[in-house]
N, C-alpha and C. Protein backbone atom coordinates (compact mmCIF):
# COMPACT_ATOMS: atom_id res chain seq x y z
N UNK A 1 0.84 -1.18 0.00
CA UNK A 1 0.00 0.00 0.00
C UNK A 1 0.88 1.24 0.00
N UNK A 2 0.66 1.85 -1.09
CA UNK A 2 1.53 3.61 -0.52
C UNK A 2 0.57 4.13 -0.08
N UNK A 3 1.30 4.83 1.01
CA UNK A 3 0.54 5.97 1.84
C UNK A 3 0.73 7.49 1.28
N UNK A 4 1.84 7.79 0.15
CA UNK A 4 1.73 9.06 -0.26
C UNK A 4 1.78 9.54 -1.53
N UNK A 5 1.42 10.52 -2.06
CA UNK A 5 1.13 10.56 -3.56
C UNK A 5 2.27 9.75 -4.58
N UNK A 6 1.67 9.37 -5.80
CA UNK A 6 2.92 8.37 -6.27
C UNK A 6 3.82 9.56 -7.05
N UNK A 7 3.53 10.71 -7.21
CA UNK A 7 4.41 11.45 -7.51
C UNK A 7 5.44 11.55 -6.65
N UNK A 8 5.18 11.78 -5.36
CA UNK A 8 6.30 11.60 -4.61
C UNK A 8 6.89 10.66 -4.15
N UNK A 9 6.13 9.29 -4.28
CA UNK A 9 6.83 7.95 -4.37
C UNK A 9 8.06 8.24 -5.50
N UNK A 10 7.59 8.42 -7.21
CA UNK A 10 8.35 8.46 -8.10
C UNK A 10 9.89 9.17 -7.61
N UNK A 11 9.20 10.24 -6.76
CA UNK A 11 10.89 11.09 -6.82
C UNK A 11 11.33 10.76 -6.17
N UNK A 12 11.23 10.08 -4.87
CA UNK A 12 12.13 9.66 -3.95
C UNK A 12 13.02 8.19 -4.47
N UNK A 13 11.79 7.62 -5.03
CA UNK A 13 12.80 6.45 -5.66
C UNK A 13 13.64 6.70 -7.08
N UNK A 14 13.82 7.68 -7.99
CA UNK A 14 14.13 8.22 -8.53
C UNK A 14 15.84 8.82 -7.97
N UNK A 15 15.26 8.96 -6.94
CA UNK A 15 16.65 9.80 -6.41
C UNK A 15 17.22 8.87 -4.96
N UNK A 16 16.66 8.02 -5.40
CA UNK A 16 17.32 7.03 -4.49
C UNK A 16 18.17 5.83 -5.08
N UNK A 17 17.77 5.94 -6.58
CA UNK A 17 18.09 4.88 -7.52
C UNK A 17 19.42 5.89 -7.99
N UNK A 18 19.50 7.07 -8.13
CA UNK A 18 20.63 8.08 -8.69
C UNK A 18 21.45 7.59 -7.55
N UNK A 19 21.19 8.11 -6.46
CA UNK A 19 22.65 7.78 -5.03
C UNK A 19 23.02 6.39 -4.69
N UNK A 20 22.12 5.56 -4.90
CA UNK A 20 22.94 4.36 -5.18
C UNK A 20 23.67 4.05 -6.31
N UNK A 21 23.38 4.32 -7.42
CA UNK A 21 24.31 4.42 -8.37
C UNK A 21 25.47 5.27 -8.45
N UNK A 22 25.43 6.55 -7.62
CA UNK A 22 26.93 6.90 -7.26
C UNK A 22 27.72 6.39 -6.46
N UNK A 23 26.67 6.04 -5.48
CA UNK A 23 27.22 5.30 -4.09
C UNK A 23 28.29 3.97 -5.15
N UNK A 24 27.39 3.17 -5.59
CA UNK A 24 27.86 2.07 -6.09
C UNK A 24 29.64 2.12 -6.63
N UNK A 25 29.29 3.40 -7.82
CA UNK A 25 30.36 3.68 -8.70
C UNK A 25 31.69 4.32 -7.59
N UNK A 26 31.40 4.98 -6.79
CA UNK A 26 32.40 5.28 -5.52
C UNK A 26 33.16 4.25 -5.14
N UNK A 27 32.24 3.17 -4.43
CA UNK A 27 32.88 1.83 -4.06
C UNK A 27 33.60 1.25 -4.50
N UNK A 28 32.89 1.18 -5.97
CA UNK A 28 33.67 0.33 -6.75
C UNK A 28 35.57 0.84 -7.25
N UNK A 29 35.40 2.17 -7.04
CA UNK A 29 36.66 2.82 -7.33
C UNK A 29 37.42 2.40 -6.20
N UNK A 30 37.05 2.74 -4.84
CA UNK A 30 37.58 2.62 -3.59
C UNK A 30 37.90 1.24 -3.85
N UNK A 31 37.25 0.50 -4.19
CA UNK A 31 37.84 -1.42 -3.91
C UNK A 31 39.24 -1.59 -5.01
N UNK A 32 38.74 -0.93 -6.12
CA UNK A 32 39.69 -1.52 -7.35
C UNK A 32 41.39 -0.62 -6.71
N UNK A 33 41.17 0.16 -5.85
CA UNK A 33 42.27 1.21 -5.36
C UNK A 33 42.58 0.53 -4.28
N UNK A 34 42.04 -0.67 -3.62
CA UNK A 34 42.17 -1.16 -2.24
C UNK A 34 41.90 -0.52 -1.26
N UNK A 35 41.22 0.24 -1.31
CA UNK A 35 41.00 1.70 -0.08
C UNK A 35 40.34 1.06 1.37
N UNK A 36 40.46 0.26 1.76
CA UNK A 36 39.49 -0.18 2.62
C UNK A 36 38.95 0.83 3.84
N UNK A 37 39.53 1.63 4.19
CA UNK A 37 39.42 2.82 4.71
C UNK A 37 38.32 3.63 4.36
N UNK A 38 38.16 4.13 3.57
CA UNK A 38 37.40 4.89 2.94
C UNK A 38 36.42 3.86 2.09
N UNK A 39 35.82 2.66 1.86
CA UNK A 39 34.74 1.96 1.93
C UNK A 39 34.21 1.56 3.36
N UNK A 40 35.07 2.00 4.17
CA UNK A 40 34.40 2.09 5.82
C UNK A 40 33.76 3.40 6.26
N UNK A 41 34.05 4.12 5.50
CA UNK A 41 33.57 5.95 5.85
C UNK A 41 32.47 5.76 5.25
N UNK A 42 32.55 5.61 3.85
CA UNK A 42 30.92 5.62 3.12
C UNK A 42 30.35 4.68 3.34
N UNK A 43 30.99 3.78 4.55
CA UNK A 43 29.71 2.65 4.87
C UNK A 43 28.98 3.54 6.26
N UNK A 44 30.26 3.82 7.14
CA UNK A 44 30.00 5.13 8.49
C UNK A 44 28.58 5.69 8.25
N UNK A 45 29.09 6.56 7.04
CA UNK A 45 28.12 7.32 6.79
C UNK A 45 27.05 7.10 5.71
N UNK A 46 26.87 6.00 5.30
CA UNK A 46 25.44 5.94 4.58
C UNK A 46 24.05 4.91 5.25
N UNK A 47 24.88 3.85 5.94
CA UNK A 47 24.21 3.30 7.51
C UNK A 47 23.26 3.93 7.92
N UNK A 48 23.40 5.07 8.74
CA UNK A 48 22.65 5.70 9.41
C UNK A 48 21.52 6.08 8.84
N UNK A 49 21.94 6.87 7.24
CA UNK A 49 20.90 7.60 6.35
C UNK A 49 20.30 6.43 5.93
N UNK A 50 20.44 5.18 5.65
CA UNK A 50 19.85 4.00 5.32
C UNK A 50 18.55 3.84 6.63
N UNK A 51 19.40 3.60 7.48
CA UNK A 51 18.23 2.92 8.77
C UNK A 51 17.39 4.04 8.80
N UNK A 52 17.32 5.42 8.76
CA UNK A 52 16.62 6.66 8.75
C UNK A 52 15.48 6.56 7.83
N UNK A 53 15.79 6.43 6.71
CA UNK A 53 15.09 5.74 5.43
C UNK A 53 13.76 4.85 5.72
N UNK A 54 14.88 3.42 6.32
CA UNK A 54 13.76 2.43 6.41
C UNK A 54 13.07 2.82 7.61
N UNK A 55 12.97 3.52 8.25
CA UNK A 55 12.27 4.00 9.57
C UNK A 55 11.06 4.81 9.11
N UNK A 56 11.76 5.94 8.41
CA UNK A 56 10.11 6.63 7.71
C UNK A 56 9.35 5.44 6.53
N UNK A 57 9.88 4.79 5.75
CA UNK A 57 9.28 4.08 5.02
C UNK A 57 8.40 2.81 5.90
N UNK A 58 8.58 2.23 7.15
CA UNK A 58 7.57 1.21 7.19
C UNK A 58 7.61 1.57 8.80
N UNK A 59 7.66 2.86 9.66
CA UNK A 59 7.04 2.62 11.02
C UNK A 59 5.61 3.39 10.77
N UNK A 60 5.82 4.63 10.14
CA UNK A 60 4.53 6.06 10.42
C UNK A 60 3.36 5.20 10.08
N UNK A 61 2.54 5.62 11.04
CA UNK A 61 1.27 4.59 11.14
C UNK A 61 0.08 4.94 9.70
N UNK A 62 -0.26 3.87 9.04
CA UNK A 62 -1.03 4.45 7.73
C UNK A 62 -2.63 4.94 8.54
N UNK A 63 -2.59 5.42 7.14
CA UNK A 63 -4.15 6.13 7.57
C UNK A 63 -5.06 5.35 7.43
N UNK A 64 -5.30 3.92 7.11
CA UNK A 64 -6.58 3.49 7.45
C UNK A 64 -5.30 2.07 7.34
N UNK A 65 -6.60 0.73 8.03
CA UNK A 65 -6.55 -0.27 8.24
C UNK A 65 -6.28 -1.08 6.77
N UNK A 66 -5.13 -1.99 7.29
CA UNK A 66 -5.10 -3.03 5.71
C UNK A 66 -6.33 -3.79 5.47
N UNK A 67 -7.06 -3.89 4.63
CA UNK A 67 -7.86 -4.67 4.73
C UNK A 67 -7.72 -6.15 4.41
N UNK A 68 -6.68 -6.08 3.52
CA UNK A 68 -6.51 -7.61 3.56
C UNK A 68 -6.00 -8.40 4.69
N UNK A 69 -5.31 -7.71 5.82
CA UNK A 69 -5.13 -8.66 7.07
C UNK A 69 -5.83 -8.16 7.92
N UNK A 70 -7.11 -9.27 8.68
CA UNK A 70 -7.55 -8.87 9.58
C UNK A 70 -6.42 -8.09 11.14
N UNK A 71 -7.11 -6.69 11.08
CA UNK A 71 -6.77 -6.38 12.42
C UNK A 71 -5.86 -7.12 13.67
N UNK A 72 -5.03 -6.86 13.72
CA UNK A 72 -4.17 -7.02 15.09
C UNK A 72 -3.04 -8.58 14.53
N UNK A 73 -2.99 -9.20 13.38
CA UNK A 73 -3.01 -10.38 13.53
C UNK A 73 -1.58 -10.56 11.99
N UNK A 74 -1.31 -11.92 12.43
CA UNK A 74 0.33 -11.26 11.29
C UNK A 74 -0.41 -12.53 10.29
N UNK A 75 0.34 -11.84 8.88
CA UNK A 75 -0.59 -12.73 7.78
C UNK A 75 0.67 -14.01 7.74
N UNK A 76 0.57 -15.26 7.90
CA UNK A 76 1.24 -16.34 7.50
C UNK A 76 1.44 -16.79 6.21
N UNK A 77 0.63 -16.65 5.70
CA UNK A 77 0.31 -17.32 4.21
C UNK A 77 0.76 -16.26 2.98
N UNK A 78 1.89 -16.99 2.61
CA UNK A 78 2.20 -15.78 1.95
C UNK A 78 2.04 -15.21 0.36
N UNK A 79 2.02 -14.12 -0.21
CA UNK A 79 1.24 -13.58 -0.77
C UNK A 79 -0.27 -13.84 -0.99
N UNK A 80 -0.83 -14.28 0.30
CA UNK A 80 -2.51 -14.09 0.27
C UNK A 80 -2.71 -13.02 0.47
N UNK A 81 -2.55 -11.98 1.16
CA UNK A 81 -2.39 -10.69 1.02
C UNK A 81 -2.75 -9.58 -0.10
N UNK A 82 -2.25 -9.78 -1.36
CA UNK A 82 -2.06 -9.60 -2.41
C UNK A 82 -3.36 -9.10 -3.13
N UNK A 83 -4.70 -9.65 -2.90
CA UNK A 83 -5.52 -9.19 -3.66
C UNK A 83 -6.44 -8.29 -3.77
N UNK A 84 -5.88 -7.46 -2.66
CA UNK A 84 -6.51 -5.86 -2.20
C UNK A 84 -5.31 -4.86 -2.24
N UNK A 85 -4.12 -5.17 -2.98
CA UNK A 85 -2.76 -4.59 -3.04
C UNK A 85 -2.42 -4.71 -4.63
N UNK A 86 -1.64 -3.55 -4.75
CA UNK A 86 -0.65 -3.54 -6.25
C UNK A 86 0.10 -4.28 -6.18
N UNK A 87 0.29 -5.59 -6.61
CA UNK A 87 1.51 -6.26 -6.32
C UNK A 87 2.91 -6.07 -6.81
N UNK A 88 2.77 -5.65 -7.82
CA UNK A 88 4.02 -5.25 -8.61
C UNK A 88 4.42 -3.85 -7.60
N UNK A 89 4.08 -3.33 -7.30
CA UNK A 89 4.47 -2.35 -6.72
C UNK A 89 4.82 -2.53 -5.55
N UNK A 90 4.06 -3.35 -4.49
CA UNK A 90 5.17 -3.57 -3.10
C UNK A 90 5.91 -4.30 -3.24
N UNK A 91 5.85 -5.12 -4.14
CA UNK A 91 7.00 -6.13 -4.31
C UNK A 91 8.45 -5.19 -4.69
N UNK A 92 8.20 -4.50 -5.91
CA UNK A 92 9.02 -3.60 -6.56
C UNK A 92 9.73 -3.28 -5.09
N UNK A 93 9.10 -2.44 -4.60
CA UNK A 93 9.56 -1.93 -3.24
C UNK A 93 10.42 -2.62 -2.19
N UNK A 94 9.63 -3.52 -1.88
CA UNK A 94 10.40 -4.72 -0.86
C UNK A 94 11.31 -5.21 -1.77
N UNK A 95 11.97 -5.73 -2.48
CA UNK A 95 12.78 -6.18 -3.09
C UNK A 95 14.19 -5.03 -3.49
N UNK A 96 13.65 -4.04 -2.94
CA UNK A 96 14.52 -2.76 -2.84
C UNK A 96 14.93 -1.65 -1.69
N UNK A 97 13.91 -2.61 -1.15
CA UNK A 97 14.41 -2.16 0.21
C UNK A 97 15.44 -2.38 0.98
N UNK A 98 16.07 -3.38 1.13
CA UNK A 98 17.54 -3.53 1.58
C UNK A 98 18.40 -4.14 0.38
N UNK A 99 18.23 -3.43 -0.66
CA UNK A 99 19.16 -3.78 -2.11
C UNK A 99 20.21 -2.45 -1.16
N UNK A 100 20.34 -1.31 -0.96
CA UNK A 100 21.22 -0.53 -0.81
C UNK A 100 21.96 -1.43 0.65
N UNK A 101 21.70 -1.57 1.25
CA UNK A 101 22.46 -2.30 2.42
C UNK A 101 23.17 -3.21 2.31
N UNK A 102 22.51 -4.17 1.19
CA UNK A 102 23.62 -5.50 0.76
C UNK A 102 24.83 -5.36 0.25
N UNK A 103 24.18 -4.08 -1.20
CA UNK A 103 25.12 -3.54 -1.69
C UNK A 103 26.65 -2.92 -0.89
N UNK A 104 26.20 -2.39 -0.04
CA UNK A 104 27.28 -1.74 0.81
C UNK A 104 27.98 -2.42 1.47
N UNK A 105 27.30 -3.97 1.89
CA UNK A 105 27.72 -4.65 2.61
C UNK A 105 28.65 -6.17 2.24
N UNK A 106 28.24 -5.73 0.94
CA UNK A 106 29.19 -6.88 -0.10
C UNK A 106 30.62 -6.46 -0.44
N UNK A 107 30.68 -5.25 -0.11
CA UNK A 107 32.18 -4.41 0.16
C UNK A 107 32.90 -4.07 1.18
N UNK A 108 31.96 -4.88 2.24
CA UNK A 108 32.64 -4.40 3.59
C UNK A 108 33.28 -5.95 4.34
N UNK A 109 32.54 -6.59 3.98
CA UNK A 109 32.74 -8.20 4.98
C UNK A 109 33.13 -8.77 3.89
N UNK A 110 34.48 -9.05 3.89
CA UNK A 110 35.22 -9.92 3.15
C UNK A 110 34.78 -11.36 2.92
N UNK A 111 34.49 -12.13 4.19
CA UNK A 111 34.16 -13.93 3.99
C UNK A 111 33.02 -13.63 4.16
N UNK A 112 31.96 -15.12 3.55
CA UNK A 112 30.49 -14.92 3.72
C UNK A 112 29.72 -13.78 3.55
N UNK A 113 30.14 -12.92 2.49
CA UNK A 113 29.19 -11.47 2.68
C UNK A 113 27.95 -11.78 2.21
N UNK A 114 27.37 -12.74 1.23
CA UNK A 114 26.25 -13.11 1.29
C UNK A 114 25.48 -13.47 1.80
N UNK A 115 25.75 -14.85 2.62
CA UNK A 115 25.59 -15.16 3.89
C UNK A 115 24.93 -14.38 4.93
N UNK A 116 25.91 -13.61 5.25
CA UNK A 116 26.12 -12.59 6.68
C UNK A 116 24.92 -12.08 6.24
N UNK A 117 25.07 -11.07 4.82
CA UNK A 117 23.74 -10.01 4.48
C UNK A 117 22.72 -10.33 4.41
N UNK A 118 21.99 -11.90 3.95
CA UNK A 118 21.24 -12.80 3.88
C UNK A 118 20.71 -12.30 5.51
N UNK A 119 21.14 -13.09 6.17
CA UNK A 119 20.86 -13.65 7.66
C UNK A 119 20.32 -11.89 8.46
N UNK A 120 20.88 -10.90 7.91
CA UNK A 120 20.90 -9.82 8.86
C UNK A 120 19.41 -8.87 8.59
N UNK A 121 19.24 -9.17 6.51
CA UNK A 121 18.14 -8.70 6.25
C UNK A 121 17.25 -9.88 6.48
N UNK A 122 17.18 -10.78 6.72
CA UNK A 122 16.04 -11.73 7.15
C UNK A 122 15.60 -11.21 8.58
N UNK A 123 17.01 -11.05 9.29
CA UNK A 123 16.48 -10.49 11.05
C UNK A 123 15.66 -9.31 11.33
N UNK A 124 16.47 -8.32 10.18
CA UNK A 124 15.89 -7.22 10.49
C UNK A 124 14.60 -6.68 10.32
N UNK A 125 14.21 -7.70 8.66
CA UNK A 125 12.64 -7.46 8.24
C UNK A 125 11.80 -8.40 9.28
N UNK A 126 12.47 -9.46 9.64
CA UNK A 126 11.10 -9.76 10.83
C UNK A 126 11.36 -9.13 12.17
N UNK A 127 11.98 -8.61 12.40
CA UNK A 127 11.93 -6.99 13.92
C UNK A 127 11.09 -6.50 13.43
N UNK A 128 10.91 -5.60 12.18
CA UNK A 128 10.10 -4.78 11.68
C UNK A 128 8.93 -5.06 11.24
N UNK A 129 8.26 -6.14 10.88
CA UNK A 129 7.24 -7.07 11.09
C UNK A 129 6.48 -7.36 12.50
N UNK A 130 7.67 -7.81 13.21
CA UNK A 130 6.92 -7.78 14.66
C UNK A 130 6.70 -6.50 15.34
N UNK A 131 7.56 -5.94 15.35
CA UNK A 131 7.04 -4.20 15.45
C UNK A 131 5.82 -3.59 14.97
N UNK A 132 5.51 -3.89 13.13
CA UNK A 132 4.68 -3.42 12.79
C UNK A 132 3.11 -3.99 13.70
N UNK A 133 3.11 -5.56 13.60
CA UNK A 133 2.21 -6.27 14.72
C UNK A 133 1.81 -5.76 16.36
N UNK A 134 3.00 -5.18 16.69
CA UNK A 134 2.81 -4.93 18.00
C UNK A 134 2.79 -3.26 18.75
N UNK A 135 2.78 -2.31 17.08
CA UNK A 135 2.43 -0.93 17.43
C UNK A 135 1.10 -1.28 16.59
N UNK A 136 0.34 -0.16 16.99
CA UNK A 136 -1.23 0.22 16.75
C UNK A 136 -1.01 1.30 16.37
N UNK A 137 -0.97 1.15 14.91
CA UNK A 137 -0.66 2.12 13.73
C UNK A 137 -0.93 1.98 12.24
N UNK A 138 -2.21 0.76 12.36
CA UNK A 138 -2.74 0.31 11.21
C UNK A 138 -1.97 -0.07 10.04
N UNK A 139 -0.63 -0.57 10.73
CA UNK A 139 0.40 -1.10 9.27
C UNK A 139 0.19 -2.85 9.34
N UNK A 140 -0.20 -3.29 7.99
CA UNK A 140 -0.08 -5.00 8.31
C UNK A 140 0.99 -5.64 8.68
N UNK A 141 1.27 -6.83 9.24
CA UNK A 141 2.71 -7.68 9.63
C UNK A 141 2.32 -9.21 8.80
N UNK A 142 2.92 -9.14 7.85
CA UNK A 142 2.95 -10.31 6.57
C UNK A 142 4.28 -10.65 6.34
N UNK A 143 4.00 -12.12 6.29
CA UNK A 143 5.08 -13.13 5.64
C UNK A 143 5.91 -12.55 4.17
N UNK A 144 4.94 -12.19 3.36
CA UNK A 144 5.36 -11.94 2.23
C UNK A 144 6.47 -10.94 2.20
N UNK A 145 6.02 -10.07 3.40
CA UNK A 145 7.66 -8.66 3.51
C UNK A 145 8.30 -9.18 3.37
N UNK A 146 8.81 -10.32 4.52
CA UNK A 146 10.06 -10.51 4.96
C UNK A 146 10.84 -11.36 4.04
N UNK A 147 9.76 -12.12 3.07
CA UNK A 147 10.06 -12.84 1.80
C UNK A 147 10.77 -11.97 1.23
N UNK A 148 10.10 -11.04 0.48
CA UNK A 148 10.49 -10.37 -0.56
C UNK A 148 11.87 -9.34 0.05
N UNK A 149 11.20 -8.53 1.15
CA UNK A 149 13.05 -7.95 1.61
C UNK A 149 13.92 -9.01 1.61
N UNK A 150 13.70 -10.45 1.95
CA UNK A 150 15.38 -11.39 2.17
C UNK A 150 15.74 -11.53 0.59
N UNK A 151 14.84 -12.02 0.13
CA UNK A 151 14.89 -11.93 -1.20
C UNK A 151 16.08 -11.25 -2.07
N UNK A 152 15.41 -9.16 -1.71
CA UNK A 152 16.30 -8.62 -2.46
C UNK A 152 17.25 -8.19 -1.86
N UNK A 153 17.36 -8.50 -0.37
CA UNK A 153 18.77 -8.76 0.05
C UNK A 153 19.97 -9.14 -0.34
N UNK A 154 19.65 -10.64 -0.47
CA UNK A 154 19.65 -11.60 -0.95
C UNK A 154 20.55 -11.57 -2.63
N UNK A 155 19.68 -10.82 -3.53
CA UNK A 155 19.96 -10.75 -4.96
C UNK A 155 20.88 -9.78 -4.83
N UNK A 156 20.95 -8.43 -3.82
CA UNK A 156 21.99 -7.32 -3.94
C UNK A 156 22.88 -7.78 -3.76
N UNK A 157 23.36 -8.81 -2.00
CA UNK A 157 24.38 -8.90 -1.76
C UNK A 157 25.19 -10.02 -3.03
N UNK A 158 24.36 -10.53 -3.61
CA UNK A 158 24.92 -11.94 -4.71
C UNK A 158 25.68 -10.47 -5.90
N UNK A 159 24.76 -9.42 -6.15
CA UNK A 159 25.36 -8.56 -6.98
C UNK A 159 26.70 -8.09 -6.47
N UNK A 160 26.38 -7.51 -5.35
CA UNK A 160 27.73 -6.70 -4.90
C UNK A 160 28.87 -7.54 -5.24
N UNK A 161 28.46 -8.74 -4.66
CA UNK A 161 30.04 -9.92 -4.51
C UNK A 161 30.18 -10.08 -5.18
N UNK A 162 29.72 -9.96 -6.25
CA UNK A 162 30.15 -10.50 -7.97
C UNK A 162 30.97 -9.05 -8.35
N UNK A 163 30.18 -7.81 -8.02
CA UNK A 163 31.26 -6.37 -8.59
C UNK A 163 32.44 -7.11 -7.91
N UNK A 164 32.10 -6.98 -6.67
CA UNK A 164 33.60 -7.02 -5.56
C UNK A 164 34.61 -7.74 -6.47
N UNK A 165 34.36 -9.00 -6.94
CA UNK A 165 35.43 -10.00 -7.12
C UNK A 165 35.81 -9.16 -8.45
N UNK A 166 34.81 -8.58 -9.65
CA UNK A 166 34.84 -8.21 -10.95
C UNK A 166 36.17 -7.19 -10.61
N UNK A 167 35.74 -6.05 -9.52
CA UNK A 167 36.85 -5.29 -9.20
C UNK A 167 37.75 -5.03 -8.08
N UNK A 168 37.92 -6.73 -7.84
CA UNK A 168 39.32 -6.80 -7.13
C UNK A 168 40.67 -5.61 -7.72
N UNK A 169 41.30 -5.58 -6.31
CA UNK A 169 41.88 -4.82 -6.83
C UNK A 169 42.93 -5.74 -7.18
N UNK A 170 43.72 -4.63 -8.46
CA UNK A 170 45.13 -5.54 -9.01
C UNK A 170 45.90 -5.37 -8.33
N UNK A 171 47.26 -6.45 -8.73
CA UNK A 171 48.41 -6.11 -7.79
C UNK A 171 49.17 -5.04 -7.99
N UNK A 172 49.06 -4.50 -9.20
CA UNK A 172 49.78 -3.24 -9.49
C UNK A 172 49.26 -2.40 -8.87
N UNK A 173 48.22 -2.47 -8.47
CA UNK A 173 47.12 -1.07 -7.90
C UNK A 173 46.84 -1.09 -6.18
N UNK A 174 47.29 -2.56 -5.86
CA UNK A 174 47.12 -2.72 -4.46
C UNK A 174 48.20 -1.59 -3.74
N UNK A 175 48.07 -1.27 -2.24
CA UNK A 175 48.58 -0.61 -1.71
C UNK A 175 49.96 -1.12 -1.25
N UNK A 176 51.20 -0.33 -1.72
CA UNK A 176 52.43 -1.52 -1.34
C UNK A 176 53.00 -2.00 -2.89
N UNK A 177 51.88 -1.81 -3.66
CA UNK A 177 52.78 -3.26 -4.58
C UNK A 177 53.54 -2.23 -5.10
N UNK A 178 54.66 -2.98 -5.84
CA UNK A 178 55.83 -2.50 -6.26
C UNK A 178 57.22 -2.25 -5.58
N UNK A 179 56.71 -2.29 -4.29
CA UNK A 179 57.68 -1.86 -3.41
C UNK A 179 58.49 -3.54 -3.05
N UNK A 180 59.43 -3.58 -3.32
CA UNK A 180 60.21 -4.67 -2.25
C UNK A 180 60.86 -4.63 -1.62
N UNK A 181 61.47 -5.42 -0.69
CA UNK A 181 62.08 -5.69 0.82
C UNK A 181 63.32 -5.78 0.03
């Protein structure tokens, strides 16, 4: 369900799809340079603006009741939900909702970054699920979120690790090389 005009849906994701794509292209420079330093700063600092993000996007209580899940109660069955909803469109959404986190995070944790990112957006979308269940703020708590966020977790962090390895850095370019003892 969006709760606010889709014009302003459009621009925010619009300009959320632009800063990850710089974000991205940054990283990717920082890795191929070995910078590990400075893929820790723009992780520092885009973290926060991330969790900020997902905070206005799924706590503020909607203005009326989901109707497809009865009141107070978390939907199990997943995408039953679905037929009082745009599906292409929350899906779109959830499946992009922690794409920027994986991404970031497929450059930061060297072993298992899939794994790790897997396991952390699975945790985090069901906190936020049970949260949504247990504030009284007319937001539904469905199976299908937490599907679809692990999901595109899931598919980012498989992307990132594939840039990562694409732009390992070389040995000519690593920090040190050239130099011998």
């Amino acid at each position: 369900m969006l709760y606010f005009p889709a014009s302003t849906v459009a621009g925010l994701v619009a300009l959320g799809l632009l800063a990850c794509v710089l974000l991205l292209a940054r990283l990717l420079l920082l890795h191929r340079a070995g910078d590990r330093t400075g893929i820790r700063r723009i992780v520092g600092a885009v973290l926060p603006l991330w969790a900020i993000g997902l905070a206005v996007a799924v706590l503020p209580a909607a203005p009326f009741p989901d109707p497809s899940i009865p009141d107070g109660t978390f939907n199990w069955v997943p995408f039953l939900a679905h037929g009082e909803r745009d599906l292409g469109v929350e899906l779109a959404a959830n499946l992009g909702l922690f794409a920027p986190l994986a991404l970031v995070l497929a450059f930061c944790w060297r072993g298992h970054a899939v794994a790790k990112t897997t396991l952390l957006v699975l945790s985090t979308s069901a906190c936020i699920e049970v949260t949504q269940l247990l504030l009284d703020n007319n937001r539904a708590a469905d199976i299908t979120d937490v599907i679809t966020n692990t999901a595109g977790g899931f598919l980012a962090a498989c992307m990132g690790s594939l840039l990562s390895r694409a732009f390992a850095p070389r040995p000519a370019d690593a920090p040190g090389a050239g130099i011998s003892a």
